[in-house]
N, C-alpha and C. Protein backbone atom coordinates (compact mmCIF):
# COMPACT_ATOMS: atom_id res chain seq x y z
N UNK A 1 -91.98 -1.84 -7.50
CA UNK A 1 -91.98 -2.14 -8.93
C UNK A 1 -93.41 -2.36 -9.39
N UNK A 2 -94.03 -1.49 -10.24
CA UNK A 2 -95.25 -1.97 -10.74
C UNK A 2 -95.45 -3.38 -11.72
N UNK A 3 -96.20 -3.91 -11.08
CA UNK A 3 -97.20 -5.37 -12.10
C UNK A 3 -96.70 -5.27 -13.40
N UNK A 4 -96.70 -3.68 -13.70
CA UNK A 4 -96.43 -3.88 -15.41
C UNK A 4 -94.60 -4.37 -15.71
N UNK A 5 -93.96 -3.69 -15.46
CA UNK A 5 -92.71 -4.22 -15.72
C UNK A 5 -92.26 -5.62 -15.46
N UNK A 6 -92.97 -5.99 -13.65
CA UNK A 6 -92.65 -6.82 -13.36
C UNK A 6 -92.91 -8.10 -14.01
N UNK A 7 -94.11 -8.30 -14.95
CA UNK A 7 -94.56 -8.97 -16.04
C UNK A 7 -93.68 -8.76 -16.94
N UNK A 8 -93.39 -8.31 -17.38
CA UNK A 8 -92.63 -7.77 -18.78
C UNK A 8 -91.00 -8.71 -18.61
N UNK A 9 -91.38 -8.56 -17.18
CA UNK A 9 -89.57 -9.02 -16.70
C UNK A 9 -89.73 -10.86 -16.32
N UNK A 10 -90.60 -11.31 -16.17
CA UNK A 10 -90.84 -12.58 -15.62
C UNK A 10 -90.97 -13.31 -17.08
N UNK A 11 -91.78 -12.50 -18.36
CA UNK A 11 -91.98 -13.12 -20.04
C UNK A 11 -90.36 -13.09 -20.25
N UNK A 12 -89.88 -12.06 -20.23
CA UNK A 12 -88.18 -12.02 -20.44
C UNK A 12 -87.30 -13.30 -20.12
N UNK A 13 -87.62 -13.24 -19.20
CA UNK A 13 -87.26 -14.38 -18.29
C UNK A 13 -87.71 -15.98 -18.95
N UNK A 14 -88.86 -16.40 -18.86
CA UNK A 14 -89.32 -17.11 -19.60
C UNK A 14 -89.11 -17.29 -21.08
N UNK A 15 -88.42 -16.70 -21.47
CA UNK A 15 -88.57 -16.19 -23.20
C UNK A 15 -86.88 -16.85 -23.11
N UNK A 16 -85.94 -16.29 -22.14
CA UNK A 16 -84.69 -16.58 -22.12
C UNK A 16 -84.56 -18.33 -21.73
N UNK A 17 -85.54 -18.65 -20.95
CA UNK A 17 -85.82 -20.10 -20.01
C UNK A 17 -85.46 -21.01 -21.60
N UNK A 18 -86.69 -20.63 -22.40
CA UNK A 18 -86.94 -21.16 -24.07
C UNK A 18 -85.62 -21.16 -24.24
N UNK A 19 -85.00 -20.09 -24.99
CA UNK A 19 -84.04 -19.91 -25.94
C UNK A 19 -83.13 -20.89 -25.66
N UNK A 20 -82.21 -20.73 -23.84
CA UNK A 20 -81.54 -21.47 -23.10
C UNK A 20 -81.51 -23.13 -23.47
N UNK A 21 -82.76 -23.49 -23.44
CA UNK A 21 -83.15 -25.04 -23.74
C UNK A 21 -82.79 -25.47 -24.74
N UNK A 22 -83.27 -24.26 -25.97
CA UNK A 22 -82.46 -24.75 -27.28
C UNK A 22 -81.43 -25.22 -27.09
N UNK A 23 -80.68 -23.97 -26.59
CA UNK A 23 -79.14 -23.45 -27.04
C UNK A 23 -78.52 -24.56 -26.18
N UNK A 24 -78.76 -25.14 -25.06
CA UNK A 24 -78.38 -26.18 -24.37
C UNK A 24 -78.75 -27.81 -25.11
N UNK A 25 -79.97 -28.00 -25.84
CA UNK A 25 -79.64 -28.80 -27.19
C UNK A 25 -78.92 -28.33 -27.95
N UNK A 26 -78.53 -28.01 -28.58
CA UNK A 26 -77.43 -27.53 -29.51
C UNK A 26 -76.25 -27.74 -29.12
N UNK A 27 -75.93 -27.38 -27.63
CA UNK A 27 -74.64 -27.49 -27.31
C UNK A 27 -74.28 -28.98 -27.05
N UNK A 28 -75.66 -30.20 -26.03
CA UNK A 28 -75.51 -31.17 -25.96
C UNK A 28 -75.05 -32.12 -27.22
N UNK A 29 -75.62 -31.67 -28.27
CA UNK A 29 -75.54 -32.41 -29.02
C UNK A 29 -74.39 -31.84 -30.31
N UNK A 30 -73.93 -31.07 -30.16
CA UNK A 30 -72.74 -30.84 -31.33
C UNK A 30 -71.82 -30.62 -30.67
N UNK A 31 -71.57 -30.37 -29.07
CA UNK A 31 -70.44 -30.24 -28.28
C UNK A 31 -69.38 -29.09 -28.75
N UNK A 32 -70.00 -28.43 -29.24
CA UNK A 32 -69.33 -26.98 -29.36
C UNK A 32 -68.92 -26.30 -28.03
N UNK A 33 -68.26 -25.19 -27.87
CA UNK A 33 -67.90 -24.50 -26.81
C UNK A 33 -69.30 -23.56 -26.31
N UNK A 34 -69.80 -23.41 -25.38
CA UNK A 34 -70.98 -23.16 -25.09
C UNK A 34 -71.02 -21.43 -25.62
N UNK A 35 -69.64 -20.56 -25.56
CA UNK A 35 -69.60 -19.33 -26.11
C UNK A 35 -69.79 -19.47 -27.70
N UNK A 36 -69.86 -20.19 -28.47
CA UNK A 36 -69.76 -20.38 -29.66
C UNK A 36 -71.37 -20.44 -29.90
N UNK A 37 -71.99 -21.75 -28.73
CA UNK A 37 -73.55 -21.57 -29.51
C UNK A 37 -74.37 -20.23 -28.73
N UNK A 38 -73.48 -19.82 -27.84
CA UNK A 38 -74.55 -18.05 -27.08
C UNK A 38 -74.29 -17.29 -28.58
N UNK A 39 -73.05 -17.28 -28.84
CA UNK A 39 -73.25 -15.95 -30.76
C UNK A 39 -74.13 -16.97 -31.63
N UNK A 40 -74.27 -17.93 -31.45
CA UNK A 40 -75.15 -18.12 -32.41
C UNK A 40 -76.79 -17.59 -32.36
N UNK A 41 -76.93 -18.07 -31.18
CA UNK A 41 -78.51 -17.27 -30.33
C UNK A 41 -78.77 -15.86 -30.41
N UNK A 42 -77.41 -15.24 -30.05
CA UNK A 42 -77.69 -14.26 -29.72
C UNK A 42 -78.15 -13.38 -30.58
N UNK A 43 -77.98 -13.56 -32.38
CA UNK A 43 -78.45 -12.90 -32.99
C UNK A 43 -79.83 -13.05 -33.55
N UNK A 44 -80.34 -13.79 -33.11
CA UNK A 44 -81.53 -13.80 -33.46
C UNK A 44 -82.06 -13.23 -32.67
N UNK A 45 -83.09 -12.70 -33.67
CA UNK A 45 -84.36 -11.51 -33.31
C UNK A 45 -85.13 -11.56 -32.27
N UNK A 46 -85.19 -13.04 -31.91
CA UNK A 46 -86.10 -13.24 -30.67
C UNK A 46 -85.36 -12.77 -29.24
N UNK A 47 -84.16 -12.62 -29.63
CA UNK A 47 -83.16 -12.48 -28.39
C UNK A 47 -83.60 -11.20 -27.80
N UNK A 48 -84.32 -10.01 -28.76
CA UNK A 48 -84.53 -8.55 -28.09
C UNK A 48 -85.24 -8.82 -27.55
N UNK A 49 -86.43 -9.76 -27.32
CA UNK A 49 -87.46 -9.53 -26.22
C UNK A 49 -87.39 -10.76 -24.78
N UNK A 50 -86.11 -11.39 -24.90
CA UNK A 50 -85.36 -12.28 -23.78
C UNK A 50 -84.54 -11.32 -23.09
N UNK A 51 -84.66 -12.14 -21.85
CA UNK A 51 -83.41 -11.64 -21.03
C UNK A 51 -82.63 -12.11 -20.95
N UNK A 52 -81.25 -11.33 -21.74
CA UNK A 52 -80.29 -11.71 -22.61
C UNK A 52 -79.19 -12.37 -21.15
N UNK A 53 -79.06 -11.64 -20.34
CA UNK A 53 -78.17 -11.59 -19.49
C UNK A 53 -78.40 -12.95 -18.49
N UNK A 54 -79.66 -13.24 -18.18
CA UNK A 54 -80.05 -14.81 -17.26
C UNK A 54 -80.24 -15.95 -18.55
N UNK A 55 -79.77 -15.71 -19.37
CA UNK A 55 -79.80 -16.78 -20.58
C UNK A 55 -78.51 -17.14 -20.75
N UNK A 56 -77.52 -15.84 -20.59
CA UNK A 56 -75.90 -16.67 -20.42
C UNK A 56 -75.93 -17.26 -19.03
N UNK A 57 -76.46 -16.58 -18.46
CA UNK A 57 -76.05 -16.63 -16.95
C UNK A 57 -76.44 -18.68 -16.89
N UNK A 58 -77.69 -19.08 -17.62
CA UNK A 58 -77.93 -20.20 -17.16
C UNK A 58 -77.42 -21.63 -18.24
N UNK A 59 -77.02 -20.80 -19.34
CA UNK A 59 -75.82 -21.32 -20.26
C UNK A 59 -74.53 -21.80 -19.41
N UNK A 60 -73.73 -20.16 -19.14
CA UNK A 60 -72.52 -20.61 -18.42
C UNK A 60 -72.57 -21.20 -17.00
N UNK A 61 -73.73 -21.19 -16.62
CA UNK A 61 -73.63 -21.95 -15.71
C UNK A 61 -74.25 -23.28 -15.28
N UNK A 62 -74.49 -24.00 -16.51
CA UNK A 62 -74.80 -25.40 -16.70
C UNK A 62 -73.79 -26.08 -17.09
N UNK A 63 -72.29 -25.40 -18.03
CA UNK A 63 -71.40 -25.60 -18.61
C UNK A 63 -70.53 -26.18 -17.39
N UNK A 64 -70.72 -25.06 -16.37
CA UNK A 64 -69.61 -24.88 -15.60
C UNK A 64 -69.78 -26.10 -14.56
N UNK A 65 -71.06 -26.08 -14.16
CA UNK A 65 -71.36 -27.06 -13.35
C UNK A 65 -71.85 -28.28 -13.20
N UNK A 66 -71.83 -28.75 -15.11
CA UNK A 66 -72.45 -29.40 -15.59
C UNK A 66 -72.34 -31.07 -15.17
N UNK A 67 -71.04 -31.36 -14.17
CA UNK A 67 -70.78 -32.62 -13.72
C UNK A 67 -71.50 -32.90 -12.04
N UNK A 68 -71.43 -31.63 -11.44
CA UNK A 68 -71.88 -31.22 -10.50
C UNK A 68 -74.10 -31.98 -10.33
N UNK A 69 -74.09 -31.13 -11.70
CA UNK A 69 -75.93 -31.05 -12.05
C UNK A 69 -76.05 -32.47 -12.03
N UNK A 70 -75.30 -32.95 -12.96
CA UNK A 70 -76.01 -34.32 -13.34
C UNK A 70 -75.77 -35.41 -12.10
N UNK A 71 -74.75 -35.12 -11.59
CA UNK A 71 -74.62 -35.76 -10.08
C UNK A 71 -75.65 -35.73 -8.87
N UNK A 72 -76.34 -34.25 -9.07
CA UNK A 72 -77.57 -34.30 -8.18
C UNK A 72 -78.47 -34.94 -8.75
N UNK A 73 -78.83 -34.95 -10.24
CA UNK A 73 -80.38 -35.59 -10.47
C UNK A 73 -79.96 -37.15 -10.59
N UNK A 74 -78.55 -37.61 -10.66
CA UNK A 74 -78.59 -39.02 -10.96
C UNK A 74 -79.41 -39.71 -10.33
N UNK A 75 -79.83 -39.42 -8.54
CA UNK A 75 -80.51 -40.53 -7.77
C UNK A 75 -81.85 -40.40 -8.10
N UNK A 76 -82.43 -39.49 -8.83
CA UNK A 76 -83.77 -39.77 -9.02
C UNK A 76 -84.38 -39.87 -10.53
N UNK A 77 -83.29 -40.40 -11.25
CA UNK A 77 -83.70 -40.91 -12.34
C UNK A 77 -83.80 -42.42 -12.54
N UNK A 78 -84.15 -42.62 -13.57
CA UNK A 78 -84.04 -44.16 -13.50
C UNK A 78 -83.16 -44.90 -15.11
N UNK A 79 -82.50 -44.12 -15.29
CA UNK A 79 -81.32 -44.29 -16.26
C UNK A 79 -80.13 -43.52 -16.08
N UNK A 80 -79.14 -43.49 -16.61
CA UNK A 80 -78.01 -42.76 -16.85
C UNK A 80 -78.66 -41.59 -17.23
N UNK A 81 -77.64 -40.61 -17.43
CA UNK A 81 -78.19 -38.95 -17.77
C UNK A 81 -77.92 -39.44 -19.21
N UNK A 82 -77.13 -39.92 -19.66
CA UNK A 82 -76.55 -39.37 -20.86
C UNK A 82 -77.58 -40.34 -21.80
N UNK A 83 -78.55 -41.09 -21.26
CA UNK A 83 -79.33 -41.65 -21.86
C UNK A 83 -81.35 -41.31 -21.54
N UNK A 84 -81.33 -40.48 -20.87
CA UNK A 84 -82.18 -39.14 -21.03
C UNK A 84 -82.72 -38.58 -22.54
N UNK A 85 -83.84 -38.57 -22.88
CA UNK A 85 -84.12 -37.50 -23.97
C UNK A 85 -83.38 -36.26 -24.55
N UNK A 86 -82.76 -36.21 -25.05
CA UNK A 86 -81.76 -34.69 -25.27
C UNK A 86 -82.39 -33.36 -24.94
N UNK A 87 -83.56 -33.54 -25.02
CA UNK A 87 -84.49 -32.16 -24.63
C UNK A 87 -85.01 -32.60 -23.18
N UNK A 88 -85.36 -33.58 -22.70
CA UNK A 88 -85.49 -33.26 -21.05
C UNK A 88 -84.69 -33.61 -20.19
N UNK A 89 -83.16 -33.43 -21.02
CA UNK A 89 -81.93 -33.98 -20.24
C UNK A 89 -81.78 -32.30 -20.25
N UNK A 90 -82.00 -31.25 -21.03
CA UNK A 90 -81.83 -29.97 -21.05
C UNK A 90 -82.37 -29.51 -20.13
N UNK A 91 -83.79 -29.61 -19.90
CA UNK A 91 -84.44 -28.66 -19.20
C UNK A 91 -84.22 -29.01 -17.39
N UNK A 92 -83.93 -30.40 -17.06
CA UNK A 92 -83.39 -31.24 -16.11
C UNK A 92 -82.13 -30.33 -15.24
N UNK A 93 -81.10 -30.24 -16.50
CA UNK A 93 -79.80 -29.65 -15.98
C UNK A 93 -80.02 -27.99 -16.16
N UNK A 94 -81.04 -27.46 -16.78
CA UNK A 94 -81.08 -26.14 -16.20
C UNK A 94 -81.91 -25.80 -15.04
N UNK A 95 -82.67 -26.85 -14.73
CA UNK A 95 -83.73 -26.53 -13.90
C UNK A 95 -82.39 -27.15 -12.24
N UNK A 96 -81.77 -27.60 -12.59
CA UNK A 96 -81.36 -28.48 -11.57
C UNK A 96 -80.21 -27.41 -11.20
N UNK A 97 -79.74 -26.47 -12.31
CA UNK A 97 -79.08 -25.23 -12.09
C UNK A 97 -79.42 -24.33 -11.17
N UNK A 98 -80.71 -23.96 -11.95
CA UNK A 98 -81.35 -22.63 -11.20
C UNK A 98 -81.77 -23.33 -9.64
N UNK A 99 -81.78 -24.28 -9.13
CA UNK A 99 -82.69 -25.00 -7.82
C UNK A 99 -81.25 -24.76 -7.01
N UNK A 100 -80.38 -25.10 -7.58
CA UNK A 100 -78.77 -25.34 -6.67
C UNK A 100 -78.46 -24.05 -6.70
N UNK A 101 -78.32 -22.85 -7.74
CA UNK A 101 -77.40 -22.02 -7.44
C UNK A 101 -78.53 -20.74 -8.03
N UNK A 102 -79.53 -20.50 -8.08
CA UNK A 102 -80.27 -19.03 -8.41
C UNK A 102 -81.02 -19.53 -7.04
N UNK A 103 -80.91 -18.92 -5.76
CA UNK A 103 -82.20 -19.27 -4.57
C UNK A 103 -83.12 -17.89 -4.96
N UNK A 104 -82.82 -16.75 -6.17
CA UNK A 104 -83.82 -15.59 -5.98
C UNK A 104 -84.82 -16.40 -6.60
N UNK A 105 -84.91 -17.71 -7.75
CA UNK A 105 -86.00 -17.83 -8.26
C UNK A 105 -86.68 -19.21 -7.23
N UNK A 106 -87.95 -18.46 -7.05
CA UNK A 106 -88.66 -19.57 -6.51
C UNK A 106 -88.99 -20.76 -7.04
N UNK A 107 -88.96 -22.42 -6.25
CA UNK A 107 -88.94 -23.84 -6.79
C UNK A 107 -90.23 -23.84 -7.52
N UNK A 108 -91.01 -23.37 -7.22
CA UNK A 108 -92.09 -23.22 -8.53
C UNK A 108 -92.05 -22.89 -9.39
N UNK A 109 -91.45 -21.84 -9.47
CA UNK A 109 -91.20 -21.04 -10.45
C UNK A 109 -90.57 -22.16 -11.90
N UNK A 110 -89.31 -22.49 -10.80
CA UNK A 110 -88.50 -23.35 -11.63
C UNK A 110 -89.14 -24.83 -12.03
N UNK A 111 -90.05 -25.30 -11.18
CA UNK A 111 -90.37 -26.55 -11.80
C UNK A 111 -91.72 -26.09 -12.57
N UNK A 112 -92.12 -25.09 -13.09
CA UNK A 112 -93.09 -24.96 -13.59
C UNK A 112 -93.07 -24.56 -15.49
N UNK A 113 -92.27 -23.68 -14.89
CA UNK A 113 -90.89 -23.04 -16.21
C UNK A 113 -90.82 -24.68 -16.89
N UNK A 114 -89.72 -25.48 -16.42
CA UNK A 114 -89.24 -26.87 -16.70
C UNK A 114 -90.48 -27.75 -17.29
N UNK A 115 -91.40 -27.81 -16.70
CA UNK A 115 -92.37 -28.54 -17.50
C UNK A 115 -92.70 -27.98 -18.85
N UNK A 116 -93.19 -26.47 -18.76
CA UNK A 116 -93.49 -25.80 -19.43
C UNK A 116 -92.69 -26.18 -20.90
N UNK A 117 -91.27 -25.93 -21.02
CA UNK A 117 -90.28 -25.71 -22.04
C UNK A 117 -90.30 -27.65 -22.35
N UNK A 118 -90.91 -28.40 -21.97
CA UNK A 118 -90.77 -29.93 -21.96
C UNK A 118 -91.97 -30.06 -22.90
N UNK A 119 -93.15 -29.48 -22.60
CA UNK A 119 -94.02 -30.08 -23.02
C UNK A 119 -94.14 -29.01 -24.45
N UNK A 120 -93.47 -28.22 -24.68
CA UNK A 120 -93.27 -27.23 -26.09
C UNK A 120 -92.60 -27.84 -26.63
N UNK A 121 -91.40 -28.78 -26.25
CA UNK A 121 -90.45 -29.31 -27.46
C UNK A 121 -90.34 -30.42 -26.83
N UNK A 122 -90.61 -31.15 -25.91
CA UNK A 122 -90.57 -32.64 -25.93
C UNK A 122 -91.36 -33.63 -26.27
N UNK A 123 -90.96 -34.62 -25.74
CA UNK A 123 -92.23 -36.19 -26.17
C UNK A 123 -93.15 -35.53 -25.48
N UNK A 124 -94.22 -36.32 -25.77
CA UNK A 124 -95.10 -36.15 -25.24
C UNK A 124 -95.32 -36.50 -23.86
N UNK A 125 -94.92 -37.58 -23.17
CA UNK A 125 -94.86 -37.43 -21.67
C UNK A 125 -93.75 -37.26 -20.58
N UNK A 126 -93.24 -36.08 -21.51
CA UNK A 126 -91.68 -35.98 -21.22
C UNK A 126 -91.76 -34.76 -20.02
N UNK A 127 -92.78 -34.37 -19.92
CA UNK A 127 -93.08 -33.62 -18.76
C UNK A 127 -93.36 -33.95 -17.72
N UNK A 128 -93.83 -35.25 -17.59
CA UNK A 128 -94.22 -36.00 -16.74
C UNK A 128 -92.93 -36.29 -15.49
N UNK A 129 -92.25 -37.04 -16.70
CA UNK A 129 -90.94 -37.33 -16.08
C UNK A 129 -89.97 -36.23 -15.55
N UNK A 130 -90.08 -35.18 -15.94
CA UNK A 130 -88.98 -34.05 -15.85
C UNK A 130 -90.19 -33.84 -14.50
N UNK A 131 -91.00 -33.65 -14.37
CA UNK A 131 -91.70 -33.22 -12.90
C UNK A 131 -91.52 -33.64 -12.03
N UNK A 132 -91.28 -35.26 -12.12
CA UNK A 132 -91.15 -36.08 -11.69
C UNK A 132 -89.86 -36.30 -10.69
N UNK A 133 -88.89 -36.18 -11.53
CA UNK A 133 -87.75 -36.23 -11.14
C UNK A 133 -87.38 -34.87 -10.13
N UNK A 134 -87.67 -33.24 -10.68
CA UNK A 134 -87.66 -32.31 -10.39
C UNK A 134 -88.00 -32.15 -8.85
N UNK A 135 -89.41 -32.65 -8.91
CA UNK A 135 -90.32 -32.82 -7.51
C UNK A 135 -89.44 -33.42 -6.26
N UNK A 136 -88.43 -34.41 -6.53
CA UNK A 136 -87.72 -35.00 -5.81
C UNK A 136 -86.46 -34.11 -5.36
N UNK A 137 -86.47 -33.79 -6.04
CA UNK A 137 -84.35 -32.99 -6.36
C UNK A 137 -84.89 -31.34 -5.73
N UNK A 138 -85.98 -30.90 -5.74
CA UNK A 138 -86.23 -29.35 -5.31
C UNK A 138 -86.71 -30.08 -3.84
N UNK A 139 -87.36 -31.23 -3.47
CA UNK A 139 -87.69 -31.76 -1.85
C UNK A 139 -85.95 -31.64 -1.32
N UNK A 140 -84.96 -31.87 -1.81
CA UNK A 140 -84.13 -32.23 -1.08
C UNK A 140 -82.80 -30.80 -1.38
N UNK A 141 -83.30 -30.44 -2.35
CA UNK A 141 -82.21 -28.94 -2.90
C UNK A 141 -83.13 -27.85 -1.93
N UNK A 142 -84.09 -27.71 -2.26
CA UNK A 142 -85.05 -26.67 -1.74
C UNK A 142 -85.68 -26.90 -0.42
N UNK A 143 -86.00 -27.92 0.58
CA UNK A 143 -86.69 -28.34 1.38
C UNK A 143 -87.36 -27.36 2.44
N UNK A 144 -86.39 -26.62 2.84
CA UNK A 144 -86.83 -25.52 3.92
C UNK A 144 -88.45 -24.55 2.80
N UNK A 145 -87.91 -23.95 2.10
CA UNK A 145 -88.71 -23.42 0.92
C UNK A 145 -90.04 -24.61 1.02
N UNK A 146 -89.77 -25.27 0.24
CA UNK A 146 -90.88 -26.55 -0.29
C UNK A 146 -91.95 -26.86 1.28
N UNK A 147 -91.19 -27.35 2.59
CA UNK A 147 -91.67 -27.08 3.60
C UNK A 147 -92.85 -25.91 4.01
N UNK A 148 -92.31 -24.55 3.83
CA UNK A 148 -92.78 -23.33 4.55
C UNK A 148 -94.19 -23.56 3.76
């Protein structure tokens, strides 16, 4: 695969990481059916240059596993989830997604992404904490990886 696509495909990716975060505020907080806020996303314009397909993929599968997620990061927080920032309670349970159940994307990848989308729409040291926590939960989700 040449550099060029493969870039093209990693911004995609990243571009979908964004959208996802929204759309996972949105869903946290109006508790709609998670297919209800993907048509809402999906028509927007920004959606042609995302990758449409790992944006449901990490939608429906935060939905699905969403009791699962918050069960892994509970031990390394230091509150309840549901009392979390609404935006780095998002990026938390997708990042805590992709660490448990995508092994193609590398833990960097994912805790880097996660800060990234924290410090674009969160508090201001809301990255801190999402690293924070992350750093712990990819030592013990990821370890062999994190190890090598």
């Amino acid at each position: 695969m040449s550099a060029h696509v493969h870039g093209l495909d990693l911004q995609a990716r990243s571009r979908a990481r964004r959208r996802a975060l929204q759309a996972l505020y949105a869903w946290q907080l109006s508790g709609s059916h998670m297919n209800a806020v993907i048509e809402q996303f999906r028509h927007e314009q920004d959606m042609e240059v995302a990758d449409l397909e790992y944006f449901e993929d990490l939608l429906h599968g935060v939905e699905q596993h969403v009791d699962e997620l918050d069960a892994s990061l509970r031990p390394h927080l230091d509150r309840e989830v549901a009392q979390v920032d609404p935006i780095e309670r998002a990026a938390l349970r997708l990042a805590a997604y992709e660490l448990k159940h995508r092994p193609d994307v590398p833990y960097r990848v994912v805790l880097n992404e996660a800060i990234e989308v924290t410090k674009r729409f969160g508090a201001d040291h809301g990255h801190s904490y999402v690293n924070g926590v992350l750093d712990k939960l990819a030592a013990e989700l990821r370890a062999i990886e994190k190890g090598a």
